[in-house]
Protein backbone atom coordinates (compact mmCIF):
# COMPACT_ATOMS: atom_id res chain seq x y z
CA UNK A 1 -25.94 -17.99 29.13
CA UNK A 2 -26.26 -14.64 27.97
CA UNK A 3 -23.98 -13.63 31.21
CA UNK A 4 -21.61 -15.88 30.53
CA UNK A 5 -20.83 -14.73 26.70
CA UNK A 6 -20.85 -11.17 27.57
CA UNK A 7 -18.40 -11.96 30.44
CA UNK A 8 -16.19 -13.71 27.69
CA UNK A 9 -16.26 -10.94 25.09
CA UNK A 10 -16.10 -8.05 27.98
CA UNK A 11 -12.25 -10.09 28.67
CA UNK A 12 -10.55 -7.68 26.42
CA UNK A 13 -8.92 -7.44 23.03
CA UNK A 14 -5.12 -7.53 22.35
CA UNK A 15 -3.70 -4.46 20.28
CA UNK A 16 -0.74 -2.71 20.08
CA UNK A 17 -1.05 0.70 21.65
CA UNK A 18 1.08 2.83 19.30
CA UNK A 19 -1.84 5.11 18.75
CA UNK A 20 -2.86 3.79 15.09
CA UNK A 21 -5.87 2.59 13.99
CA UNK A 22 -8.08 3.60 16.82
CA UNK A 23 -10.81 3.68 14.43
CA UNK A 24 -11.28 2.51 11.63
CA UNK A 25 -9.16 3.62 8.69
CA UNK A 26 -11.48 5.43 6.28
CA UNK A 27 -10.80 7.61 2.94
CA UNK A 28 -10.79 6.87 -1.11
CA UNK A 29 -8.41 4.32 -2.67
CA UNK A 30 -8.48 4.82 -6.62
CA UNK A 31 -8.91 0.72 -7.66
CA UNK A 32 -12.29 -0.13 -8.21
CA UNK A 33 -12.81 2.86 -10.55
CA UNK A 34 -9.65 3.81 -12.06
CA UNK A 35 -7.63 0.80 -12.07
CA UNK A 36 -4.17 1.18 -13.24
CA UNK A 37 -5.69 4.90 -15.02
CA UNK A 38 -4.27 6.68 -12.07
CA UNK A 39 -1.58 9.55 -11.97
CA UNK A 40 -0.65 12.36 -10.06
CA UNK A 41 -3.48 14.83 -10.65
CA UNK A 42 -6.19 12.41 -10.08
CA UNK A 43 -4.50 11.69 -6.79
CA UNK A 44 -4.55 15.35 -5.70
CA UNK A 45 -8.02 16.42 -7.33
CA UNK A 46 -9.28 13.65 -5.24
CA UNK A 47 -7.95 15.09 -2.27
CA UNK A 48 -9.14 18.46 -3.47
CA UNK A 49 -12.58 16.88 -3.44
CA UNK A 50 -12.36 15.62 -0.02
CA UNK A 51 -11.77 18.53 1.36
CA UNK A 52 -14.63 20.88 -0.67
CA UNK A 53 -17.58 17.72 0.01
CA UNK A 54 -16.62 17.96 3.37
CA UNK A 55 -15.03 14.02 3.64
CA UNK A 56 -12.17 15.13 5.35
CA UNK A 57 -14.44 16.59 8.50
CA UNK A 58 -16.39 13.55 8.25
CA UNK A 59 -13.64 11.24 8.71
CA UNK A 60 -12.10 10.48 5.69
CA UNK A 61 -8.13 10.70 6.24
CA UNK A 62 -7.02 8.79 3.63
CA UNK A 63 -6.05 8.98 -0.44
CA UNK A 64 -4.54 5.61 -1.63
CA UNK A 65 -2.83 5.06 -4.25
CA UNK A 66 -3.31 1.95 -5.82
CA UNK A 67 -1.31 -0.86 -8.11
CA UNK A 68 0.30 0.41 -10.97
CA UNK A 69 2.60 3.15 -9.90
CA UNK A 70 6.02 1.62 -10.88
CA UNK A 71 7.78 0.44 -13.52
CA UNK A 72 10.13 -2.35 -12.34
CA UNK A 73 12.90 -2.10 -10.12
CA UNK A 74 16.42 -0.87 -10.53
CA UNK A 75 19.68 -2.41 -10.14
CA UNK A 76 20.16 -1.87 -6.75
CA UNK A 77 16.88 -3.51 -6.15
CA UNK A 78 14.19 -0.59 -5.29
CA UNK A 79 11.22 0.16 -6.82
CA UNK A 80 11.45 2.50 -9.55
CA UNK A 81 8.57 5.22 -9.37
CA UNK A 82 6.60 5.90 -12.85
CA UNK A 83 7.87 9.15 -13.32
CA UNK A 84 5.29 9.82 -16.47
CA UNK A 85 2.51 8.94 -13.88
CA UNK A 86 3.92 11.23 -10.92
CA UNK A 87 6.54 13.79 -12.42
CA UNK A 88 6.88 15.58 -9.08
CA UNK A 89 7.83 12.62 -6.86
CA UNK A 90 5.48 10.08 -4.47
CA UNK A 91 6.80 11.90 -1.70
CA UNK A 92 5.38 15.57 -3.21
CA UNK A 93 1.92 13.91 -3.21
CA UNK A 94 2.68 13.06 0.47
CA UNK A 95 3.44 16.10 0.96
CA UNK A 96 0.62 17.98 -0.42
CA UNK A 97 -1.79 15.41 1.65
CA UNK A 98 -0.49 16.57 5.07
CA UNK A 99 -0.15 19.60 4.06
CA UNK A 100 -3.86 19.39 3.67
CA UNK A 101 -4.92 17.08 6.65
CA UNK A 102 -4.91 14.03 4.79
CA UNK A 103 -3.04 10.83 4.93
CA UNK A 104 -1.07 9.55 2.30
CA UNK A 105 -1.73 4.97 1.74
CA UNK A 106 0.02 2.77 -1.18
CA UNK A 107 -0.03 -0.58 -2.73
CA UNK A 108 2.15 -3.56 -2.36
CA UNK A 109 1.92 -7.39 -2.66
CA UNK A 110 3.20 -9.87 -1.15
CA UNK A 111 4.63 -11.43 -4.17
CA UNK A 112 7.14 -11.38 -6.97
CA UNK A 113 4.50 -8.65 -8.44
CA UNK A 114 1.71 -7.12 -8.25
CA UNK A 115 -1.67 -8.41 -8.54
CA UNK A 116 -2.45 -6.31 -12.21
CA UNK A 117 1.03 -7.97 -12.55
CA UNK A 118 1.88 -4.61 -13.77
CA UNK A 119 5.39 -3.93 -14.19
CA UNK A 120 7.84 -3.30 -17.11
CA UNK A 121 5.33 -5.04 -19.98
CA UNK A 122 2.93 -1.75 -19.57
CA UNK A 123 5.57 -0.32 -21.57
CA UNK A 124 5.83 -3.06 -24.45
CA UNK A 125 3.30 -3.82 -27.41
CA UNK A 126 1.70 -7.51 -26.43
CA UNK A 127 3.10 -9.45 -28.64
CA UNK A 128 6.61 -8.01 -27.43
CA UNK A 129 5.60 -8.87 -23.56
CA UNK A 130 8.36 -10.58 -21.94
CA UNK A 131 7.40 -13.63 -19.56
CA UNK A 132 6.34 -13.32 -16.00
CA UNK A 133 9.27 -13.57 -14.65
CA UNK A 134 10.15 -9.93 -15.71
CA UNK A 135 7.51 -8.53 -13.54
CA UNK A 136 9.28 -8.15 -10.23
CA UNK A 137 7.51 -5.51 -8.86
CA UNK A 138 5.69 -7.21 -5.71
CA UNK A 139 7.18 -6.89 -2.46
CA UNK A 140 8.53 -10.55 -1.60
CA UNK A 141 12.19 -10.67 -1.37
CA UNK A 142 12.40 -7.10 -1.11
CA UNK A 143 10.52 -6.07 1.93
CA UNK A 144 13.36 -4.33 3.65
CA UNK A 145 14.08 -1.86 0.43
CA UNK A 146 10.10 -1.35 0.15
CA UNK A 147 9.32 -0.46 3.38
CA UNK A 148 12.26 1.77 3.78
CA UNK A 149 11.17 3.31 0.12
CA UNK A 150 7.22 3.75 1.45
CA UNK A 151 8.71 5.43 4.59
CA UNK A 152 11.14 7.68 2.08
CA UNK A 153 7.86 8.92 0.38
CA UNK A 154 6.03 9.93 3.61
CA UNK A 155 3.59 6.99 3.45
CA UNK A 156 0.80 6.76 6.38
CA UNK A 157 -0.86 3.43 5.10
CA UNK A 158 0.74 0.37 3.20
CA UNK A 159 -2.73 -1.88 1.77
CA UNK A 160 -0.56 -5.05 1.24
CA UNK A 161 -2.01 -7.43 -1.01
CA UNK A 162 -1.23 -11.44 -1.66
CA UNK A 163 -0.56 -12.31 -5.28
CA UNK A 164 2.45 -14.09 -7.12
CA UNK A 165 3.57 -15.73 -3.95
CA UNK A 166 6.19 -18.12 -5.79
CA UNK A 167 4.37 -20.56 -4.24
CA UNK A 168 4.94 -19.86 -0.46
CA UNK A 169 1.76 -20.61 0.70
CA UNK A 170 0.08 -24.09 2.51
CA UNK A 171 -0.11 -23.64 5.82
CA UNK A 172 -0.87 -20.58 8.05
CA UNK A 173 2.70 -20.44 9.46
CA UNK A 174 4.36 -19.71 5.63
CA UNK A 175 1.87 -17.52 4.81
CA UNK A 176 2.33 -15.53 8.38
CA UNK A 177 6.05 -15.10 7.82
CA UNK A 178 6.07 -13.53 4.27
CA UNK A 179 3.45 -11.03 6.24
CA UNK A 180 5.10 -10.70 9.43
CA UNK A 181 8.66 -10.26 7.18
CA UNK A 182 7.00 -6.63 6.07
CA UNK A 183 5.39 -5.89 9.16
CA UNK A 184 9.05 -6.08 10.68
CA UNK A 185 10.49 -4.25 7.59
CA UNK A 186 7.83 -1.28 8.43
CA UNK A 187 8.41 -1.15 11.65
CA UNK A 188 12.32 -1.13 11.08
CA UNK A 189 11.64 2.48 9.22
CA UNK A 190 10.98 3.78 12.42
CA UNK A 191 8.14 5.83 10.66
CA UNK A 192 4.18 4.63 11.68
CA UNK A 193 2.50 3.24 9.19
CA UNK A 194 -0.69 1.41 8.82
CA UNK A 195 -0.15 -1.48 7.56
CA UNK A 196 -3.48 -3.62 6.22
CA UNK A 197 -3.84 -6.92 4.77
């Protein structure tokens, strides 16, 4: 018996050999202690920290920025960086990163916005909130402007989440498309980038 399972899991795993991901994707992603309290400098003392504790030689690549880095989307439909948050552009922090061995990840969902539903309300007292349907900030709908906006800012890893789905959900097949539509968006950029559900 024991033969027989380790001839079945010996059969061979199915990947695409692009040279990603050939182990696992490891660094600091600013979430579970910072929330939506993240800007630029916290993004680049973090990297600065990596480097002096020796995380970088140990393996860890990456510095993701979390949700809560936009404030809406423009006219023409992209995402509109917080420029109070990141004064110097997303695509200086990228910048920096490489510059220092590092690899640059962001936030998306898969939905009409983000999961903190953070979007042009961060902006507005609470009782002046406008309804949900203001927050437009998730990635659904727009996957083609997204992905070529994460590529535009030098982006190495996309951590694509799955909130505010408008109700496209039910069966594995619906929920596989609005995935597969920005793993096909990525991959359109022409740039390689990570992308994790």
């Amino acid at each position: 018996m024991r033969t027989c399972l380790l001839t079945l899991l010996a059969g061979g795993v199915y990947a695409v050999d692009n040279g990603m991901a050939r182990t696992p994707q490891i660094g600091w992603n600013n979430w579970n202690t910072f929330a939506c309290d993240v800007d630029e400098s916290l993004l680049l003392e973090t990297s600065r920290l990596l480097i002096n504790y020796g995380l970088r030689d140990a393996g860890y690549q990456y510095v993701v920025l979390d949700d809560c880095w936009s404030t809406g989307r423009g006219e023409d439909g992209y995402v509109v960086v917080d420029t109070n948050k990141f004064p110097n552009s997303l695509k200086h922090i990228s910048d920096t990163l490489h510059s220092q061995k590092l690899l640059f990840g962001m936030y998306s969902s898969d939905g009409e916005m983000t999961c903190a539903r953070y979007g042009l309300w961060h902006h507005i007292s609470t009782e002046n909130r406008p309804s949900a349907d203001c927050f437009t900030v998730g990635s659904l709908d727009y996957e083609a402007q997204d992905a070529e906006s994460f590529a535009s800012y030098g982006v190495d890893y996309l951590k694509y989440d799955n909130c505010y789905n408008k109700g496209r959900f039910g069966t594995p097949m619906v929920t596989f498309n609005r995935f597969n539509d920005m793993a096909k968006a990525l991959k359109a950029t022409g740039r390689h980038i990570l992308y994790g559900l």
